[in-house]
Protein backbone atom coordinates (compact mmCIF):
# COMPACT_ATOMS: atom_id res chain seq x y z
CA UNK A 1 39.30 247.21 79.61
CA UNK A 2 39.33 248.04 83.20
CA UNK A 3 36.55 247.41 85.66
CA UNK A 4 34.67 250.71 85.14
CA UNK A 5 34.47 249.90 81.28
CA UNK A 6 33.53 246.28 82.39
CA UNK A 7 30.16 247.46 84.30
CA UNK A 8 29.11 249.69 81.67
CA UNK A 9 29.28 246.56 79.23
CA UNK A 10 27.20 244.66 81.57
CA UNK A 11 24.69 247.23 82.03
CA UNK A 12 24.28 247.64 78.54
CA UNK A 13 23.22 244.15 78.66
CA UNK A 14 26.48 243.24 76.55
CA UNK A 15 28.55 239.66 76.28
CA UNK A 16 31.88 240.64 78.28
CA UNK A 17 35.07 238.23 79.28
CA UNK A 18 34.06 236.85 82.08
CA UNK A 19 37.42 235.74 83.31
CA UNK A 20 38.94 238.89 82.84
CA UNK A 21 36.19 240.70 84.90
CA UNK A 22 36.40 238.68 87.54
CA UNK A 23 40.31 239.11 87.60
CA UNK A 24 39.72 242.80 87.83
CA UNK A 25 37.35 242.34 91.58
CA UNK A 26 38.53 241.61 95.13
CA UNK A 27 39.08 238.27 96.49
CA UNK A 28 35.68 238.29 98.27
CA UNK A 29 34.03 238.93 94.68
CA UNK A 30 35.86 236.01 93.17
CA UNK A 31 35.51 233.51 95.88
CA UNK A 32 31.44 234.22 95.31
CA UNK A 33 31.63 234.70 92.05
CA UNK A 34 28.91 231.86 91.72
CA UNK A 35 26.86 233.62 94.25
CA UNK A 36 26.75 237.00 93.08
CA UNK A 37 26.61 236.53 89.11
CA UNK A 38 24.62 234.77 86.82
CA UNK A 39 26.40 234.05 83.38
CA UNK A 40 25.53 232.58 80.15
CA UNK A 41 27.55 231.61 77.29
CA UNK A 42 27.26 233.92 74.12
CA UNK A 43 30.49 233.04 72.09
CA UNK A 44 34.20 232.24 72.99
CA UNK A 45 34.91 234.02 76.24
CA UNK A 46 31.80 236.14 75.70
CA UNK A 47 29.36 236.15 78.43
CA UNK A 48 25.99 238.30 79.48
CA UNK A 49 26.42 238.80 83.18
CA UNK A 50 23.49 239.39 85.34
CA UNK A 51 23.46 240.78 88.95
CA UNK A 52 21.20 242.16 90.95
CA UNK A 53 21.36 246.19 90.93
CA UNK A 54 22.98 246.73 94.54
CA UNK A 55 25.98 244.66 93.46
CA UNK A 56 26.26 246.49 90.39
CA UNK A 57 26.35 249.82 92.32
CA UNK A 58 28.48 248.25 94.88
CA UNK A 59 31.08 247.43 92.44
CA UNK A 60 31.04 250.57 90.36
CA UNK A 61 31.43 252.74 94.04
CA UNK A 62 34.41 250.10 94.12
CA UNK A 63 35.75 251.15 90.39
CA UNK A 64 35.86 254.62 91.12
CA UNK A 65 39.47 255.71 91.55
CA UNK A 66 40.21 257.20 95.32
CA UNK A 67 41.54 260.51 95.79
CA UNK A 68 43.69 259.24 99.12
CA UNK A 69 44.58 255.99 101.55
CA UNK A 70 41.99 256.54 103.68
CA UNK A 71 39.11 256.66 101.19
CA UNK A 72 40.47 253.31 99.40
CA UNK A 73 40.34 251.95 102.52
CA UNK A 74 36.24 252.76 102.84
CA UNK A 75 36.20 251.04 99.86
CA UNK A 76 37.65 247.98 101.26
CA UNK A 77 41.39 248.36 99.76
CA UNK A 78 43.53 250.75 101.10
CA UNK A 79 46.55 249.16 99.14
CA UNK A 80 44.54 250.93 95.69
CA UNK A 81 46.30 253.98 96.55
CA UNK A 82 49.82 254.69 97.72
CA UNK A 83 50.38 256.40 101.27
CA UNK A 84 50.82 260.39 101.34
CA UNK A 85 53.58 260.62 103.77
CA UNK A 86 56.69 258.28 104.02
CA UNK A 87 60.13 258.42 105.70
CA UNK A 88 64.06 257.40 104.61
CA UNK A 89 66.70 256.29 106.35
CA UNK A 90 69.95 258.03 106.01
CA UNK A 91 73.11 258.36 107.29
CA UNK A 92 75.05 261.74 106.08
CA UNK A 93 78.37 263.39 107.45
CA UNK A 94 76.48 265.91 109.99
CA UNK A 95 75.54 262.18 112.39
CA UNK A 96 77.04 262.53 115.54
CA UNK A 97 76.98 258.78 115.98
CA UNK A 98 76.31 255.65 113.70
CA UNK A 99 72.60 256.94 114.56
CA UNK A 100 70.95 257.27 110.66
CA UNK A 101 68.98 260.32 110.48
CA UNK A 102 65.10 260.03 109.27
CA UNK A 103 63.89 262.15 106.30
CA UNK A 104 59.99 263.04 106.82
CA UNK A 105 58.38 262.85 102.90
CA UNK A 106 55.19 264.38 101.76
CA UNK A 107 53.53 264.50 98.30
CA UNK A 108 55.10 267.41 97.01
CA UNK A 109 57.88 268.04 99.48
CA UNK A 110 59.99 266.61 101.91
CA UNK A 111 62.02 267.81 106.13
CA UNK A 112 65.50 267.29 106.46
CA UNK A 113 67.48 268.20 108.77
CA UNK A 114 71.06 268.23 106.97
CA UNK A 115 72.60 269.82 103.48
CA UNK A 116 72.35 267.02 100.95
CA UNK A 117 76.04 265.64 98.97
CA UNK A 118 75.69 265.69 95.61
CA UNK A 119 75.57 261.86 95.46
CA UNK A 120 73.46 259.07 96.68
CA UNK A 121 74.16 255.55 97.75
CA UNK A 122 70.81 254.01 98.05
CA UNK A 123 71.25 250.62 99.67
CA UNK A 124 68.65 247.42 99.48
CA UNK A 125 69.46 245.81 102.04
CA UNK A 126 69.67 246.60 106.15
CA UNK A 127 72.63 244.67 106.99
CA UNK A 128 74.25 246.43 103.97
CA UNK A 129 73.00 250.05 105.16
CA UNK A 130 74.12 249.58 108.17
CA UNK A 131 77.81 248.93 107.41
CA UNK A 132 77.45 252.75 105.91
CA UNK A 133 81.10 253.23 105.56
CA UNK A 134 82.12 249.55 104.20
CA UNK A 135 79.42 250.05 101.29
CA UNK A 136 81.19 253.54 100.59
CA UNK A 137 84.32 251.53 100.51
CA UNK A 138 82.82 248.97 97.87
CA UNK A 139 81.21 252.03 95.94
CA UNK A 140 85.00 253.38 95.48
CA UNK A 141 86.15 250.13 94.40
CA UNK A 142 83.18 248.89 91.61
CA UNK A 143 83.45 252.94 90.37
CA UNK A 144 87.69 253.61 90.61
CA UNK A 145 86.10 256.80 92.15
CA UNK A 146 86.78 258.68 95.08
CA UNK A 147 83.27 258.06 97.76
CA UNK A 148 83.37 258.81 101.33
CA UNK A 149 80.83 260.22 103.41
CA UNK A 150 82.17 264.04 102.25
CA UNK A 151 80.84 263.75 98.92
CA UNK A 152 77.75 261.25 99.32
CA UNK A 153 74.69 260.29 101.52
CA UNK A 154 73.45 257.02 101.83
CA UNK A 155 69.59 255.51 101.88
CA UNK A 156 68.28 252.53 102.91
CA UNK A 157 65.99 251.71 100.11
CA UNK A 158 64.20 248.68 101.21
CA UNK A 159 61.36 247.08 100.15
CA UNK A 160 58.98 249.19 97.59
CA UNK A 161 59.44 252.62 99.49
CA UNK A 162 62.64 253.11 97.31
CA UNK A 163 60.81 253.37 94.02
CA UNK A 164 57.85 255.22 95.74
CA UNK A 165 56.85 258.13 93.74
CA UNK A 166 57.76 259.98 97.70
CA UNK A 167 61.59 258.75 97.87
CA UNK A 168 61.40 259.57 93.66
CA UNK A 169 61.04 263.15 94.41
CA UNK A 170 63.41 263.12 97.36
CA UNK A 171 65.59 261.89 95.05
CA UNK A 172 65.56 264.86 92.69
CA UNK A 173 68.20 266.96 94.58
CA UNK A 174 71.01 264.54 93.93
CA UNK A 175 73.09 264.41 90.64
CA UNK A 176 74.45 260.95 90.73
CA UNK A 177 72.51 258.22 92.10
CA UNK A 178 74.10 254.50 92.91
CA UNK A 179 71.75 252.06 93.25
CA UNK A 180 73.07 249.20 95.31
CA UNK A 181 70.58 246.69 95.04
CA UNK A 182 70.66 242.46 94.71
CA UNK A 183 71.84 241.02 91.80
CA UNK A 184 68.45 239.49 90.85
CA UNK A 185 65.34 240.22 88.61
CA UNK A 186 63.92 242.33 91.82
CA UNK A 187 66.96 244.59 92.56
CA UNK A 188 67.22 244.73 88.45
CA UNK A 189 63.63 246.10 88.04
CA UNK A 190 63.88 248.30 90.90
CA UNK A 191 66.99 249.83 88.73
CA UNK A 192 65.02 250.00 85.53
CA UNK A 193 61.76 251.79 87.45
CA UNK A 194 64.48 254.42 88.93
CA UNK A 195 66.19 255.00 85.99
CA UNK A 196 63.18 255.24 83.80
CA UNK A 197 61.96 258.04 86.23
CA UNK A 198 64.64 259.67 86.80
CA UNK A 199 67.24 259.87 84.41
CA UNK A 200 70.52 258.76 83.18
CA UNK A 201 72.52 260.17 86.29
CA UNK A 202 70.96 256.88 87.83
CA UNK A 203 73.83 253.97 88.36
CA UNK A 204 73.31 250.29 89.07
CA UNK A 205 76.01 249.66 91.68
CA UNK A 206 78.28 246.84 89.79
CA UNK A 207 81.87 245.47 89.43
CA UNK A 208 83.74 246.37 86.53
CA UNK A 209 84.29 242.26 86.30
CA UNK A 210 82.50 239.29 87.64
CA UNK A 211 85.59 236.64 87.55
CA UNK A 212 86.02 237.35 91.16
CA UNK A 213 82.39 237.22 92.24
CA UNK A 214 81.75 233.92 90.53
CA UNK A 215 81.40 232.55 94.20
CA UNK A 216 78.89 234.58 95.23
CA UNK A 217 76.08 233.53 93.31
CA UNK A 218 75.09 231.42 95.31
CA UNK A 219 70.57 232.45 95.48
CA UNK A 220 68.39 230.03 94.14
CA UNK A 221 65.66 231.06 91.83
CA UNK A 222 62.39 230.11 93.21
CA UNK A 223 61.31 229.23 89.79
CA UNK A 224 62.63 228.61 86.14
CA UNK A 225 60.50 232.05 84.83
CA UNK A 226 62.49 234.65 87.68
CA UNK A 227 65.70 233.02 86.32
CA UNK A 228 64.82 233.68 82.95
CA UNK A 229 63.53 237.31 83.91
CA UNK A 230 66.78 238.17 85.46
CA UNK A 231 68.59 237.36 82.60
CA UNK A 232 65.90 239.16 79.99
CA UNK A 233 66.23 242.29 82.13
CA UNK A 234 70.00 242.23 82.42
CA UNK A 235 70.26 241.95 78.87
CA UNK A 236 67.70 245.21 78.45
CA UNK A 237 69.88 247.16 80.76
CA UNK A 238 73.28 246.40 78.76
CA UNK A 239 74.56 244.07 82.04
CA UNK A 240 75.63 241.53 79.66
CA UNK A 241 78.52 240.41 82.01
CA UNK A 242 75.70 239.98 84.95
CA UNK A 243 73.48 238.22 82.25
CA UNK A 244 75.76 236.05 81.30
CA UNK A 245 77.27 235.21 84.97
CA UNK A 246 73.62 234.20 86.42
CA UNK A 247 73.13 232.51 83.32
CA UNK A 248 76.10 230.31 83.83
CA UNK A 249 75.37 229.52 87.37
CA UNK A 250 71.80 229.54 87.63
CA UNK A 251 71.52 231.79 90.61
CA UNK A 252 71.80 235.37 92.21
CA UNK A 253 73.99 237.19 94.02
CA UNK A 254 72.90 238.79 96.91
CA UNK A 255 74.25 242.26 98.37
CA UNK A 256 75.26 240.27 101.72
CA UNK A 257 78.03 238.31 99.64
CA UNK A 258 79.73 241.56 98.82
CA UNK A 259 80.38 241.93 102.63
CA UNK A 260 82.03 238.62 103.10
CA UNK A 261 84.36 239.47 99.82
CA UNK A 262 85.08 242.89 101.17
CA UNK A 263 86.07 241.44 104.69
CA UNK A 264 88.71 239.62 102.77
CA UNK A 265 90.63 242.63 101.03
């Protein structure tokens, strides 16, 4: 249930999951959770909740879905609701220096000021983007295809503004897309949230081989469960040479290790 669903139980007087309710609130709500609610046990993780009537109109104010940022942030979240204008970094052959160019992004449309190729490099990470024409050359190598700044732009897709349903529609002009992200459960299910929005013209930037990149993993998981994530979701995706490489060394690759290799040829 979510938290509207949640307050209509409890003023119906009804046993709810606690737990789950209180999962659902800000961290104010659950830091005061003894404060604010009164609860008494009806069955397994059922519980009547009683509070007094200006928290329960406080919260369902709170459960109301905003209409923009600015609103969820009167309601003491603006992180409820995505931003309505965004930029992108991108360098295309119209730059007159190594200068990228900044696309301007709206909810239903977008300013450029150049013709777009009809292929995309996005690129995870800045020291990466900013070597614009070494990626290209790494692009031609993993693909045995032809990429230069003539036929493709590139994007700096960093952080959660390159799955943004903004960059998404951006994204919409270009036939091919390669997706040059880490070699980790994040870059992975930044692939799989592209790619499941956009289409099959969406490519996950990777050598046709990993025998020569078995150096490069070299990223520690953080924990046992992203490890094991990683290798679920490269599995999924049909990566079974990636799955099987961070399997056997128990760490990532990162996109900076492709530099040092590429230094080397």
């Amino acid at each position: 249930m979510n938290l509207q669903q949640y307050l209509n139980q409890i003023r119906a007087g009804k046993a709810i999951n606690f737990s789950r309710f209180i999962s659902l609130l800000p961290e104010l709500y659950k830091t005061q959770k003894r404060e604010r609610f009164d609860v008494t046990l009806q069955a397994p993780q059922k519980w009547l909740v009683n509070c007094s009537l200006d928290l329960l109109q406080e919260l369902e104010t709170l459960a109301e879905h905003p209409t923009n940022r600015l609103q969820a942030a009167d309601r003491g979240d603006s992180h409820r609701f995505a931003v309505s204008v965004g930029f992108l970094l991108v360098y295309h052959h119209a730059l007159a220096d190594m200068r990228p160019d900044v696309v301007y992004l709206e909810q239903d449309s977008y300013l450029q000021n150049f013709q777009a190729k009809k292929r995309l490099l996005i690129v995870e990470n800045e020291e990466n983007f900013f070597l614009p024409e070494l990626m290209l050359k790494l692009a031609t190598k993993f693909t045995k295809q032809q990429i230069d700044s003539t036929n493709t732009d590139i994007a700096l897709g960093s952080g959660v503004r390159v799955t943004s349903r903004l960059a998404r529609s951006w994204y919409q002009q270009y036939d091919h897309i390669l997706c040059a992200f880490d070699y980790d459960a994040t870059g992975l299910k930044m692939y799989r949230t592209l790619k499941t929005n956009l289409g099959d013209h969406i490519q996950f930037l990777q050598p046709h081989s990993y025998s020569e990149y078995q150096q490069c993993f070299k990223m520690k998981p953080k924990t046992q469960r992203q490890l094991m994530e990683c290798i679920k979701l490269a599995e999924q995706l049909g990566f079974v040479a990636l799955a099987a490489t961070v399997q056997k060394h128990k760490k990532f690759m990162e996109q900076e290790m492709l530099l040092l290799e590429m230094d080397d040829d």
